[in-house]
C-alpha atoms as a PDB file:
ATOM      1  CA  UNK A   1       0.877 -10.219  10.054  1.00  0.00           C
ATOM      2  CA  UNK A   2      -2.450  -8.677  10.789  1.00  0.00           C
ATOM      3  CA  UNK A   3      -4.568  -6.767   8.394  1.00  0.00           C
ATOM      4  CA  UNK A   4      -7.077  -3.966   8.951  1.00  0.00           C
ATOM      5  CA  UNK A   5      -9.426  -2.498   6.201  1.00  0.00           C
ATOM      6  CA  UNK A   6     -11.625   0.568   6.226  1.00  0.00           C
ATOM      7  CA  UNK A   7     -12.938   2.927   3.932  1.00  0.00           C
ATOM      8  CA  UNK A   8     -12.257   6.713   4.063  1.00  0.00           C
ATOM      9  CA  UNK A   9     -13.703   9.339   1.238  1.00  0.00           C
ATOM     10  CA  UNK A  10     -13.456   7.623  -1.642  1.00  0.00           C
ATOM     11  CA  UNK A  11     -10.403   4.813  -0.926  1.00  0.00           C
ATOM     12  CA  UNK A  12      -9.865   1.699   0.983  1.00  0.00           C
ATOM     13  CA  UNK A  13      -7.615   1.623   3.293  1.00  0.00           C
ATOM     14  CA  UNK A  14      -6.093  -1.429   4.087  1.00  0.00           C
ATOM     15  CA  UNK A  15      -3.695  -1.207   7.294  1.00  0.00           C
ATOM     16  CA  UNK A  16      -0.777  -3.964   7.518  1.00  0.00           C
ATOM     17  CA  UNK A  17       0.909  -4.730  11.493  1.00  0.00           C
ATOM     18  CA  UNK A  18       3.855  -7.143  11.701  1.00  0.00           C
ATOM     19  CA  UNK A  19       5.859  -8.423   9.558  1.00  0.00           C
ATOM     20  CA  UNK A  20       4.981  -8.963   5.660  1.00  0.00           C
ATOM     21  CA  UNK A  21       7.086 -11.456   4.431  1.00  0.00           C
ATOM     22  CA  UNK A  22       7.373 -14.741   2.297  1.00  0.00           C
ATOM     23  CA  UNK A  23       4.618 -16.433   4.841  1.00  0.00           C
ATOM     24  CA  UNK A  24       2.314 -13.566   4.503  1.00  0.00           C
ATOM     25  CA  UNK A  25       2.540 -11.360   1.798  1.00  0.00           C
ATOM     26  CA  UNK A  26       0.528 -14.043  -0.227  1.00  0.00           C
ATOM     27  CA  UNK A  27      -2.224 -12.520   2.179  1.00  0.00           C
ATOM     28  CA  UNK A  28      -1.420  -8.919   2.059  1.00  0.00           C
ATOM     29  CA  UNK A  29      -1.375  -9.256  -1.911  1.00  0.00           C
ATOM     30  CA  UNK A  30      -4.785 -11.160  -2.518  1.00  0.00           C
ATOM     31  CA  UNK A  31      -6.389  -8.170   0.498  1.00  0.00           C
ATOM     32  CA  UNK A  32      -4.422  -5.267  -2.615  1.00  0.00           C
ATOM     33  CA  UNK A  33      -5.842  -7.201  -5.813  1.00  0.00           C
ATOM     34  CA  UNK A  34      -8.886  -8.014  -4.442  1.00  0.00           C
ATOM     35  CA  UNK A  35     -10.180  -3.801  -3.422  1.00  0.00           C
ATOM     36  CA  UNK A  36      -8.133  -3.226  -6.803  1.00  0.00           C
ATOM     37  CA  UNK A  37     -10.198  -5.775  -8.911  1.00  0.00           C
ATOM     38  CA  UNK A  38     -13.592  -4.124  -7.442  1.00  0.00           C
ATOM     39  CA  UNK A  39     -12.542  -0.594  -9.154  1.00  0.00           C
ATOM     40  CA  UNK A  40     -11.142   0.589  -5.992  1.00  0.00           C
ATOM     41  CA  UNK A  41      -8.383   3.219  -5.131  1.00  0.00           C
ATOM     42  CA  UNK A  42      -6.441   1.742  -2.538  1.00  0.00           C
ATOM     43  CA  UNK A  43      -4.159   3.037   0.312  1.00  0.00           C
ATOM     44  CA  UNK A  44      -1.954   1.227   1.930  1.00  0.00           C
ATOM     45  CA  UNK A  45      -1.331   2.161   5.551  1.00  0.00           C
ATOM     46  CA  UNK A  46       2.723   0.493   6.507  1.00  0.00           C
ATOM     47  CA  UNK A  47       2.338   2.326  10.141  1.00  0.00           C
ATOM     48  CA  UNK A  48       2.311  -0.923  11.892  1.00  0.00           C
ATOM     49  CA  UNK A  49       5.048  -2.946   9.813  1.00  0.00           C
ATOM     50  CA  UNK A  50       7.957  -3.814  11.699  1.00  0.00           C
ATOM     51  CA  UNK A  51       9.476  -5.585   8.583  1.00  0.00           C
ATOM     52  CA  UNK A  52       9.296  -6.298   4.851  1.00  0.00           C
ATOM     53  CA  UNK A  53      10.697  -8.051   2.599  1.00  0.00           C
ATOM     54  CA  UNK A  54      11.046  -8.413  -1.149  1.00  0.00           C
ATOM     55  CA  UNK A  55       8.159 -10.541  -1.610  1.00  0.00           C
ATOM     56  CA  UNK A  56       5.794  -7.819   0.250  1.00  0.00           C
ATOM     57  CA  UNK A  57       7.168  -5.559  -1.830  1.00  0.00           C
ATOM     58  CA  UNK A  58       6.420  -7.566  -4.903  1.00  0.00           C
ATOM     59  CA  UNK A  59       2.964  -7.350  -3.715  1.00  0.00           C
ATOM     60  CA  UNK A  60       2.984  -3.747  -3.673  1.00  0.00           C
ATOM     61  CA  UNK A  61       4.247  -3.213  -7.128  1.00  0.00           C
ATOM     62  CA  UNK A  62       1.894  -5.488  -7.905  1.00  0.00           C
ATOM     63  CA  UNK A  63      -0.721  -3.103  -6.801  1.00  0.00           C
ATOM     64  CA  UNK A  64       0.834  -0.364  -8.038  1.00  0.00           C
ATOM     65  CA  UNK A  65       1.058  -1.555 -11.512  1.00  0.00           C
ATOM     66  CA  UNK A  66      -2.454  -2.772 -11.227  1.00  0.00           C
ATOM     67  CA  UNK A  67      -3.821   0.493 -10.060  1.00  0.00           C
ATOM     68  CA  UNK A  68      -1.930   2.046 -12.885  1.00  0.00           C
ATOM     69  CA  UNK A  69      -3.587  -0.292 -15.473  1.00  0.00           C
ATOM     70  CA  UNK A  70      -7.278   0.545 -14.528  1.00  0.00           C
ATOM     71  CA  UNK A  71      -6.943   4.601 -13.779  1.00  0.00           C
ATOM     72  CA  UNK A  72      -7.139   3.732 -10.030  1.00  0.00           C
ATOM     73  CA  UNK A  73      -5.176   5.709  -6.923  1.00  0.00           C
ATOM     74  CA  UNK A  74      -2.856   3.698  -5.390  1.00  0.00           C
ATOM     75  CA  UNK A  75      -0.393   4.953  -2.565  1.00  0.00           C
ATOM     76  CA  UNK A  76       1.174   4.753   0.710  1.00  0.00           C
ATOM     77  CA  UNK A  77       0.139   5.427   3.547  1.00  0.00           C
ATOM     78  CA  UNK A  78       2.310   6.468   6.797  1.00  0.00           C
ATOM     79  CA  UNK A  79       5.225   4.162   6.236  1.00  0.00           C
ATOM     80  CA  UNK A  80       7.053   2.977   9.225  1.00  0.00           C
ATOM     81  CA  UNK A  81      10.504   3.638   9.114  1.00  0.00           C
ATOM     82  CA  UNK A  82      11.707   0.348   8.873  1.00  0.00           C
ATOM     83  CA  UNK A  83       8.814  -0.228   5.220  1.00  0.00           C
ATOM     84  CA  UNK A  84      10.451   3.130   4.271  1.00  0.00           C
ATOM     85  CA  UNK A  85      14.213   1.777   4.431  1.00  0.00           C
ATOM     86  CA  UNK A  86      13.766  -1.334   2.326  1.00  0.00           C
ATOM     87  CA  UNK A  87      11.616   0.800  -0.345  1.00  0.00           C
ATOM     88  CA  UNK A  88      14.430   3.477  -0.316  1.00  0.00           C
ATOM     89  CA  UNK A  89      16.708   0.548  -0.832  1.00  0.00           C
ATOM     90  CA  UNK A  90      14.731  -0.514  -4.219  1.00  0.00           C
ATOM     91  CA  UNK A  91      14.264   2.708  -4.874  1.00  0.00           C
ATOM     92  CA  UNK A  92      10.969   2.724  -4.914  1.00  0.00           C
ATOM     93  CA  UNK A  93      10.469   5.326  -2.429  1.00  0.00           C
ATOM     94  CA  UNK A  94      10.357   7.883  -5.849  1.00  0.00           C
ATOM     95  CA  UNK A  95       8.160   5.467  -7.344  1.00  0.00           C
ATOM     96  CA  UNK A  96       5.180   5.032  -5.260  1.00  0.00           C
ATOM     97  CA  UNK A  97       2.917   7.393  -3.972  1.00  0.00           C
ATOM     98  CA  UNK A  98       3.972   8.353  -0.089  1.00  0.00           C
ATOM     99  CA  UNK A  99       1.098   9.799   1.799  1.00  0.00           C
ATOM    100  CA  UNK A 100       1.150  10.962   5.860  1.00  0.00           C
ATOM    101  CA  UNK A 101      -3.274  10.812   5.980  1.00  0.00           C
ATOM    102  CA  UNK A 102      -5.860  10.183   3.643  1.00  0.00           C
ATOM    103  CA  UNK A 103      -6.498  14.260   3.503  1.00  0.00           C
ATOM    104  CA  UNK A 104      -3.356  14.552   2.010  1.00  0.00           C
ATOM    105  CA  UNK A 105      -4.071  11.815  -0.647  1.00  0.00           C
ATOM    106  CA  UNK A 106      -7.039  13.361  -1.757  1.00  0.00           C
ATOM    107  CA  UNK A 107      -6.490  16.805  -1.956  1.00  0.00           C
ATOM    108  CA  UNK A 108      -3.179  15.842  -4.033  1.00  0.00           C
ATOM    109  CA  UNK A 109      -5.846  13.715  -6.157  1.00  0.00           C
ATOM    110  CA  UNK A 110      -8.527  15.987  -6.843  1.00  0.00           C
ATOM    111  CA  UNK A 111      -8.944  18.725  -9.262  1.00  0.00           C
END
């Protein structure tokens, strides 16, 4: 797995390729905490991940529930296909926020 991170507007972006799974999730997971523990929203871009497992998804809800905690954003960003088939699997796909750009995250987050 590689990992990416920008910033766009007000959110960090941080952009997963490959495959997040039980060798690197641990890494994908301390990149979510760590923009999360600085009182950051955080998007997560899944355009480049070929495949994920449960323990990269354990990372996410991680975020998620972290995100929720503090009053910070915390969404999805262009799933790939394959990202969007496991989470529809857990159902999860209703639980987190699903975004196609960062323009769509923050007008649905303003106002």
């Amino acid at each position: 797995m590689e990992y990416e991170v920008n910033t766009e507007d007000q959110y960090t972006i941080i952009s997963l390729k490959g495959e997040v799974d039980l060798h690197y999730s641990p890494t994908a997971r301390k990149q979510i905490l760590k923009y999360l523990g600085n009182n950051n929203n955080v998007l997560v871009d899944l355009s480049g991940v070929e495949y994920i497992d449960s323990s990269g998804v354990a990372s996410l809800v991680e975020g998620y529930q972290l995100a929720k905690e503090n009053k910070l954003i915390f969404g999805l960003l262009k799933t790939s296909e394959s990202a969007q088939h496991v989470l529809a699997l857990a159902r999860l796909d209703k639980i987190f926020p699903m975004f196609d750009s960062v323009a769509e995250c923050v007008s649905k987050n303003t106002g």
